[in-house]
N, C-alpha and C. Protein backbone atom coordinates (compact mmCIF):
# COMPACT_ATOMS: atom_id res chain seq x y z
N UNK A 1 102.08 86.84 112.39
CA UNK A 1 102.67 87.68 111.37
C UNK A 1 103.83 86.91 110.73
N UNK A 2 103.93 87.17 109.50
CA UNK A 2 105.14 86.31 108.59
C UNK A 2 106.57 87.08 108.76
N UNK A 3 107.09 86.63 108.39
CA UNK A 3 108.50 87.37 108.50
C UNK A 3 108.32 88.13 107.13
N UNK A 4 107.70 87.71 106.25
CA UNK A 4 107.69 89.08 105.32
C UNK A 4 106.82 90.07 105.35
N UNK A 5 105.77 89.94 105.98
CA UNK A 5 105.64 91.14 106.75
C UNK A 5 106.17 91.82 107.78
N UNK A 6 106.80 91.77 108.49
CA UNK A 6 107.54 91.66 109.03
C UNK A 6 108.44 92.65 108.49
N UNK A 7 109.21 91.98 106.93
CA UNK A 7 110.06 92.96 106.69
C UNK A 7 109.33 93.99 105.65
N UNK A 8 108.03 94.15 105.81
CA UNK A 8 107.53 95.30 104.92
C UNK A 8 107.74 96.62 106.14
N UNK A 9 107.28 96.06 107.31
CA UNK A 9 107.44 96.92 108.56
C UNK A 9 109.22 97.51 108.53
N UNK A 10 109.84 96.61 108.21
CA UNK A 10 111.28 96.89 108.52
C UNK A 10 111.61 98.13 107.24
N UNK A 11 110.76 97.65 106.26
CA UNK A 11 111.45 98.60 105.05
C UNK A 11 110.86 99.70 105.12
N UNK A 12 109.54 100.06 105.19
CA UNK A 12 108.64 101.30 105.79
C UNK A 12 109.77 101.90 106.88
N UNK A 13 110.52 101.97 107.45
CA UNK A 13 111.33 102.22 108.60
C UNK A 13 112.15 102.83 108.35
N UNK A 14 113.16 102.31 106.94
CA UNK A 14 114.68 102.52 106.42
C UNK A 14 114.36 104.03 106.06
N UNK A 15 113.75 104.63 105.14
CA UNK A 15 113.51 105.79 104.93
C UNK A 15 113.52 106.74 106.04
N UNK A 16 113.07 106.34 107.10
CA UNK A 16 113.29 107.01 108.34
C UNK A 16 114.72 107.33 109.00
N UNK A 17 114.81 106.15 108.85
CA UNK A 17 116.51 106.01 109.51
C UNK A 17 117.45 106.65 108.48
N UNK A 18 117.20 106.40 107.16
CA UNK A 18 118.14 107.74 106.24
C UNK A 18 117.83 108.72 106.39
N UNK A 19 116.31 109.69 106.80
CA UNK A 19 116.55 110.87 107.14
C UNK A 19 117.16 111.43 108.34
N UNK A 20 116.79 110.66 109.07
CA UNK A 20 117.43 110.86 110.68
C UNK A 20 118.73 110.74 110.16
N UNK A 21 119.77 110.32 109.50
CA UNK A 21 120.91 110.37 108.98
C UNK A 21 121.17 111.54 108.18
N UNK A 22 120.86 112.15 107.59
CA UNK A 22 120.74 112.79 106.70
C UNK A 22 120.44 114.21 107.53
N UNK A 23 119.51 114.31 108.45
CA UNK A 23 119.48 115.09 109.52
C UNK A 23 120.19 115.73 109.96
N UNK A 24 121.31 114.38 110.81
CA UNK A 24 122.18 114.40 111.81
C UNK A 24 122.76 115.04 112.00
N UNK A 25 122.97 116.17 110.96
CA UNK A 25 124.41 117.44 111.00
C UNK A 25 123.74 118.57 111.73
N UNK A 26 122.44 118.34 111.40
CA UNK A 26 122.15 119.78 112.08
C UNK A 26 121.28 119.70 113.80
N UNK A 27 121.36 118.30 114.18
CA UNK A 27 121.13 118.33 115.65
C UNK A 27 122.11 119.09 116.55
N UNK A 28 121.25 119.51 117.40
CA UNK A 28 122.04 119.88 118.39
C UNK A 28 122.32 121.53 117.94
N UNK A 29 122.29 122.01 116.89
CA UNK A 29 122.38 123.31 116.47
C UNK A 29 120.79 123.72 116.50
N UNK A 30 121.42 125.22 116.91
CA UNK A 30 119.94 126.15 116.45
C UNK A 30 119.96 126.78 115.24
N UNK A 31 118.88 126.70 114.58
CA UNK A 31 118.36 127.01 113.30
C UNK A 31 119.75 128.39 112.95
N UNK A 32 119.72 129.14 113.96
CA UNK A 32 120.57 129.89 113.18
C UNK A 32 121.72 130.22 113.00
N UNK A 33 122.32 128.93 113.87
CA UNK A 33 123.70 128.73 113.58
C UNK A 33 123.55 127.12 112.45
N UNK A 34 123.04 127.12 111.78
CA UNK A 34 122.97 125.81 110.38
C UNK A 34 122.51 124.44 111.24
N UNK A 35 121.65 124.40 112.09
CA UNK A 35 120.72 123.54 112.93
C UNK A 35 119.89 123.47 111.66
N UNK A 36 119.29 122.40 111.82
CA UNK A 36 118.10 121.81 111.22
C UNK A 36 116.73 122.91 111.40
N UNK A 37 116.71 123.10 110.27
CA UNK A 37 115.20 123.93 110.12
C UNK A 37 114.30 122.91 109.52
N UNK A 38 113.58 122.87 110.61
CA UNK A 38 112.26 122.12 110.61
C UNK A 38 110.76 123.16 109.98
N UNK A 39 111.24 124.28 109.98
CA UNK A 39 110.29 125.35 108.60
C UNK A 39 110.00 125.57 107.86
N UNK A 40 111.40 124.61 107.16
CA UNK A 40 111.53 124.48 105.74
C UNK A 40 112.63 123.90 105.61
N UNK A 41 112.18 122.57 105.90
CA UNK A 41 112.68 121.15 105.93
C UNK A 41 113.44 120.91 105.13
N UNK A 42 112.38 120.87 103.27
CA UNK A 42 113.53 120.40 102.20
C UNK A 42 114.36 121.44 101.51
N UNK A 43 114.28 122.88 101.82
CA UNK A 43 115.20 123.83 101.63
C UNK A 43 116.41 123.36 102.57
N UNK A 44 116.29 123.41 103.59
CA UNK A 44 117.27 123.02 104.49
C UNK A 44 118.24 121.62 104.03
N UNK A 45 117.28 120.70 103.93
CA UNK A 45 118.01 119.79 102.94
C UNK A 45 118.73 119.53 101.66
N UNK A 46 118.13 120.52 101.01
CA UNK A 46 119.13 121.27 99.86
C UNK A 46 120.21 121.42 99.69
N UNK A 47 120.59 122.01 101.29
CA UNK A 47 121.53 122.44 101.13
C UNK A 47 122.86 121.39 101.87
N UNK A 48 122.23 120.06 101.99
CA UNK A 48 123.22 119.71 102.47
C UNK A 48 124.21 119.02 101.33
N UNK A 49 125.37 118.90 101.71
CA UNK A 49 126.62 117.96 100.54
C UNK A 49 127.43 116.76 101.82
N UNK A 50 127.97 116.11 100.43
CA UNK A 50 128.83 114.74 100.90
C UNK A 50 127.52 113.55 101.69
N UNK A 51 128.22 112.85 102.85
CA UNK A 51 127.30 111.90 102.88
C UNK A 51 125.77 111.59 103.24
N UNK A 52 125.64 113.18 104.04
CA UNK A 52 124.70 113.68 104.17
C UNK A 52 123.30 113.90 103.11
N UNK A 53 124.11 114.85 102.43
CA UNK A 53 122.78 114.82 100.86
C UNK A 53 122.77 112.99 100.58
N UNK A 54 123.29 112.50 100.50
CA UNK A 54 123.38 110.99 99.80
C UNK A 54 122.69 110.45 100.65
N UNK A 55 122.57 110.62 101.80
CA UNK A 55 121.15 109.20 103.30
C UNK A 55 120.02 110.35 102.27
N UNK A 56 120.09 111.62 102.87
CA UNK A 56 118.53 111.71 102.17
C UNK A 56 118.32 111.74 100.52
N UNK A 57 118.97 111.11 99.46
CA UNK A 57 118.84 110.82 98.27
C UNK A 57 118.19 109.28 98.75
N UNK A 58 118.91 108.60 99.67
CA UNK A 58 118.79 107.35 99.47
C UNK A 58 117.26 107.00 100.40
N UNK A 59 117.09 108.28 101.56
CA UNK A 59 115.85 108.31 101.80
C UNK A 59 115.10 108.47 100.70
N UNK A 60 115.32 109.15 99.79
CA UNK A 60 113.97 109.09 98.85
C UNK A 60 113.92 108.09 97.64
N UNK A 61 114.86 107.33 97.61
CA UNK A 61 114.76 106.25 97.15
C UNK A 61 114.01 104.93 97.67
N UNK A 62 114.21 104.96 99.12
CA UNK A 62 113.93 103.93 99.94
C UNK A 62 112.33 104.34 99.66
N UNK A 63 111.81 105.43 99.60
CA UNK A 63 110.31 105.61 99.66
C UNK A 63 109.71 105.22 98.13
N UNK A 64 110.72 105.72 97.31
CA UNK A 64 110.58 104.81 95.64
C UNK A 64 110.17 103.65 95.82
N UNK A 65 110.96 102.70 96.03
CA UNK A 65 111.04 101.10 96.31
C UNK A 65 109.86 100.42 96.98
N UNK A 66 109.66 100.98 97.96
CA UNK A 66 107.95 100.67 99.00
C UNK A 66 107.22 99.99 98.39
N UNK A 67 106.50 100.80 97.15
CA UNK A 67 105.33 100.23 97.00
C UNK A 67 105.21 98.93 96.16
N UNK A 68 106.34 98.94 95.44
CA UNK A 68 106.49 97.50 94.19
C UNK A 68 106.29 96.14 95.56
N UNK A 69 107.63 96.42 96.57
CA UNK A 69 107.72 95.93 97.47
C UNK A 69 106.85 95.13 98.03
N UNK A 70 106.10 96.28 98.44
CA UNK A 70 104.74 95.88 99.08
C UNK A 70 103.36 95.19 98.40
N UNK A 71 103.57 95.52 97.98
CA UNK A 71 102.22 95.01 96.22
C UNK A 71 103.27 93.64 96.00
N UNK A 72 104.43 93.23 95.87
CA UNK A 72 104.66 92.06 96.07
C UNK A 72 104.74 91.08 96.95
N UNK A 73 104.68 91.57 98.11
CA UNK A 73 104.68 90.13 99.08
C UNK A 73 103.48 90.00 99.11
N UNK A 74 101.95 91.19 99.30
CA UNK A 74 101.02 91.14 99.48
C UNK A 74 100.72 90.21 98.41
N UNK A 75 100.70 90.27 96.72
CA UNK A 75 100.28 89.96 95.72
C UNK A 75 100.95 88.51 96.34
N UNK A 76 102.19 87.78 96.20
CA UNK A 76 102.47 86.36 96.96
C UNK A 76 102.07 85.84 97.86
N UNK A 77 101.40 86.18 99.25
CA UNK A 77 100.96 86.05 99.83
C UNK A 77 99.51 85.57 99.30
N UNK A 78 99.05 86.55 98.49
CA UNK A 78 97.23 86.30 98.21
C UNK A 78 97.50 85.01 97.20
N UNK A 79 98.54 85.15 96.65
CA UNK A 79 98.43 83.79 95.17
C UNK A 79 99.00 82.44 96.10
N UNK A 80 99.21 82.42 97.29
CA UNK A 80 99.37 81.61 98.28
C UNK A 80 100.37 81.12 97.74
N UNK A 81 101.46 81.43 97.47
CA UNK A 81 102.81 81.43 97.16
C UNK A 81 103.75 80.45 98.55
N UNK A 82 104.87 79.75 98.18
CA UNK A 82 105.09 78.95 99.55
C UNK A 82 105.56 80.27 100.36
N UNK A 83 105.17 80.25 101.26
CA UNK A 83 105.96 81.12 102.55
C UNK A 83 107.28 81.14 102.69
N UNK A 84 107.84 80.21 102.63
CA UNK A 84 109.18 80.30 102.86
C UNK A 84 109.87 80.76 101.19
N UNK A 85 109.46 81.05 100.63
CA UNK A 85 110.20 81.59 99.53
C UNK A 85 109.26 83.09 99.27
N UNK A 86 108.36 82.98 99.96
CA UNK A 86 107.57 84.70 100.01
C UNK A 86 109.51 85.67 101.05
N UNK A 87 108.94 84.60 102.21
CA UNK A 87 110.28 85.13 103.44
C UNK A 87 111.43 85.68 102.68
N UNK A 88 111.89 84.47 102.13
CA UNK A 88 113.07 84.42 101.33
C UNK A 88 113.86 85.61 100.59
N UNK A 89 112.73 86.20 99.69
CA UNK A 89 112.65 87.51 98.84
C UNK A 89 112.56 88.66 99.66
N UNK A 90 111.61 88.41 100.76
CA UNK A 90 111.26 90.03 101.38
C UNK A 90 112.94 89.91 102.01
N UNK A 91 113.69 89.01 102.67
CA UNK A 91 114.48 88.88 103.26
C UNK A 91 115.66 89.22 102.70
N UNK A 92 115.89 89.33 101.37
CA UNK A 92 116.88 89.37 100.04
C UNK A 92 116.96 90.93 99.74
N UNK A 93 115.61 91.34 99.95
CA UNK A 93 114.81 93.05 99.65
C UNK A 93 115.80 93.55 100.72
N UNK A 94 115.20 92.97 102.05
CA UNK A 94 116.10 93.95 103.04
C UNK A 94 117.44 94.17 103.24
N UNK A 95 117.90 92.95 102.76
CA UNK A 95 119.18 92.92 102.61
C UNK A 95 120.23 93.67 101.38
N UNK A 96 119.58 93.52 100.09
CA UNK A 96 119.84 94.92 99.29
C UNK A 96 119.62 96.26 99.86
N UNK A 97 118.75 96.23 100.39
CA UNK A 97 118.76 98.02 100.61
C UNK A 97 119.21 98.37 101.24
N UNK A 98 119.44 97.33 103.11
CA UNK A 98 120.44 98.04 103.63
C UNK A 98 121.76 97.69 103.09
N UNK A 99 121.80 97.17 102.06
CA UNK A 99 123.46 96.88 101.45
C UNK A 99 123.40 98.63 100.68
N UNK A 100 122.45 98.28 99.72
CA UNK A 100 122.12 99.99 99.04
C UNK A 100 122.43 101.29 99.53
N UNK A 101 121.65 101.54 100.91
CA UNK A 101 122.00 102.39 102.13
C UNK A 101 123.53 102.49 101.99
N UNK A 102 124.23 101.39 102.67
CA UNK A 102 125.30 102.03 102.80
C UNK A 102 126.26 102.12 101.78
N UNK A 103 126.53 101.83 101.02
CA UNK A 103 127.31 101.63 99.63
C UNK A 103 126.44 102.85 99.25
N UNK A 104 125.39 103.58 99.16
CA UNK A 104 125.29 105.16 98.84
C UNK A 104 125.94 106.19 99.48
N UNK A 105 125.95 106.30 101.24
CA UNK A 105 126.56 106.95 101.68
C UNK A 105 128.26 106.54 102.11
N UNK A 106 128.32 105.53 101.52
CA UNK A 106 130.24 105.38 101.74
C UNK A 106 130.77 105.57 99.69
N UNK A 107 129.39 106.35 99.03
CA UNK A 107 129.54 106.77 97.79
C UNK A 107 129.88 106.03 96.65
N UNK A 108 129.30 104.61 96.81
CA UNK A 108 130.09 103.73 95.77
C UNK A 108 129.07 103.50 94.72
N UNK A 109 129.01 104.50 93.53
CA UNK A 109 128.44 104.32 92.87
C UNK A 109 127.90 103.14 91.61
N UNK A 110 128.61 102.66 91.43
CA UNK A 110 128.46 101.29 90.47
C UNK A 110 128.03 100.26 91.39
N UNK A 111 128.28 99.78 92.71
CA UNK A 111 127.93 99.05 93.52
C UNK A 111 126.49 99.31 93.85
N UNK A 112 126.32 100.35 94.02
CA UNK A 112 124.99 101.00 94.61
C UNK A 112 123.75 100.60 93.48
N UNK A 113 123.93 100.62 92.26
CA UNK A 113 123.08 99.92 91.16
C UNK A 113 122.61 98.98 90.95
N UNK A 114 124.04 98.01 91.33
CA UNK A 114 123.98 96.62 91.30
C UNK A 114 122.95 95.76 92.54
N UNK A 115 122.76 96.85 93.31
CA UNK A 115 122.35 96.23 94.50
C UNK A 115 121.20 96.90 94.57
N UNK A 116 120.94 97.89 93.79
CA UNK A 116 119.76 98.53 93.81
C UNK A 116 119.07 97.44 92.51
N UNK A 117 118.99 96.99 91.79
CA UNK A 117 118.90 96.14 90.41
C UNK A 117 118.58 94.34 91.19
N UNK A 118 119.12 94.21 92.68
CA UNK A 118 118.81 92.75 93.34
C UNK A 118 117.62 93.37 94.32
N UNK A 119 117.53 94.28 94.63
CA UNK A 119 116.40 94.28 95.50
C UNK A 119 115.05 94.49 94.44
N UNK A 120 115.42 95.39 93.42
CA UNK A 120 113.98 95.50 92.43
C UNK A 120 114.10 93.74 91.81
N UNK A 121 114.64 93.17 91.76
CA UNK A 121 114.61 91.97 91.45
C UNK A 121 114.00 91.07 92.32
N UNK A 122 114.31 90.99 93.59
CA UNK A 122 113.51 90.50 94.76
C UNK A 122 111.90 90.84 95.16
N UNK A 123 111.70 92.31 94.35
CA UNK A 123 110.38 92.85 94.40
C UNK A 123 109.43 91.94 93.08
N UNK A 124 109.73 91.66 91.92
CA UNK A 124 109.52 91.16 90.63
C UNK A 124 109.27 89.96 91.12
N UNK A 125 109.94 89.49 91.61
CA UNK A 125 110.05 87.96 91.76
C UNK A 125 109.12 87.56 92.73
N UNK A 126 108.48 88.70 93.43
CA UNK A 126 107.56 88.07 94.80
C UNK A 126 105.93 87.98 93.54
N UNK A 127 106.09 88.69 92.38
CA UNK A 127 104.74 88.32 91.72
C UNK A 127 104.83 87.02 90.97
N UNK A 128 105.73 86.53 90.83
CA UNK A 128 106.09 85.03 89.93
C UNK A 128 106.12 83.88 90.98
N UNK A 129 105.82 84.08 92.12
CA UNK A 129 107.11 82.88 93.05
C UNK A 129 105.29 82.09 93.63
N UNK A 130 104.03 82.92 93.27
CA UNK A 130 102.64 82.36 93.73
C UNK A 130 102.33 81.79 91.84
N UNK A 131 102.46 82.21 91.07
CA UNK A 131 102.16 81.72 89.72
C UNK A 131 102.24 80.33 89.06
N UNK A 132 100.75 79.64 88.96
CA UNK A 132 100.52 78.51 88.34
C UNK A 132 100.87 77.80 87.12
């Protein structure tokens, strides 16, 4: 396995780990003291504010991002692109988003663009980096 696959596995993941964040307020509570209702999941999520609503915004961003992602290392990979610059990008990807991740929930909005704007850039670039 390549390390950019590798980090397709890693990025498939992040979305997880922002909801489990995003979650987190209502573990340990029962549904009817403001515990996590698992009945109605994204009502429940609705209603959350501060850094909370922001992991699961950025969860559903992270699930945005996936597929370009993925359709690019795959697409570099098949155009037999050098490997070490396939790595390179998926490696650049992960590193924006978990930069993204947290610069969303520590609320820094202009930062959060900029870094959201290098990882879709890292996605773009995995279809050019196999091209004759």
């Amino acid at each position: 396995m390549t390390l950019a696959n590798t980090c397709i596995i890693v990025a498939s993941l992040l979305p997880i780990v922002c909801a489990g964040l995003a979650k987190s307020k209502g573990f340990g509570k029962r549904r009817r003291e403001g515990g996590y209702d698992n009945h109605q999941p994204r009502a429940w999520l609705a209603t959350l504010s501060g850094w909370q609503a922001r992991a699961n915004a950025a969860q559903a961003n992270s699930f945005e991002a996936l597929p370009l992602f993925i359709a690019g290392v795959l697409a570099a990979q098949q155009m037999q692109a050098p490997q070490a610059t396939v790595d390179a990008l998926a490696m650049g990807f992960i590193a924006a988003r978990v930069g993204y991740i947290g610069v969303y929930l520590a609320d820094l909005a202009a930062l959060r663009s900029l870094i959201w704007f290098v990882g879709l850039g890292c996605s773009i670039a995995l279809f050019f980096v196999g091209a004759k």
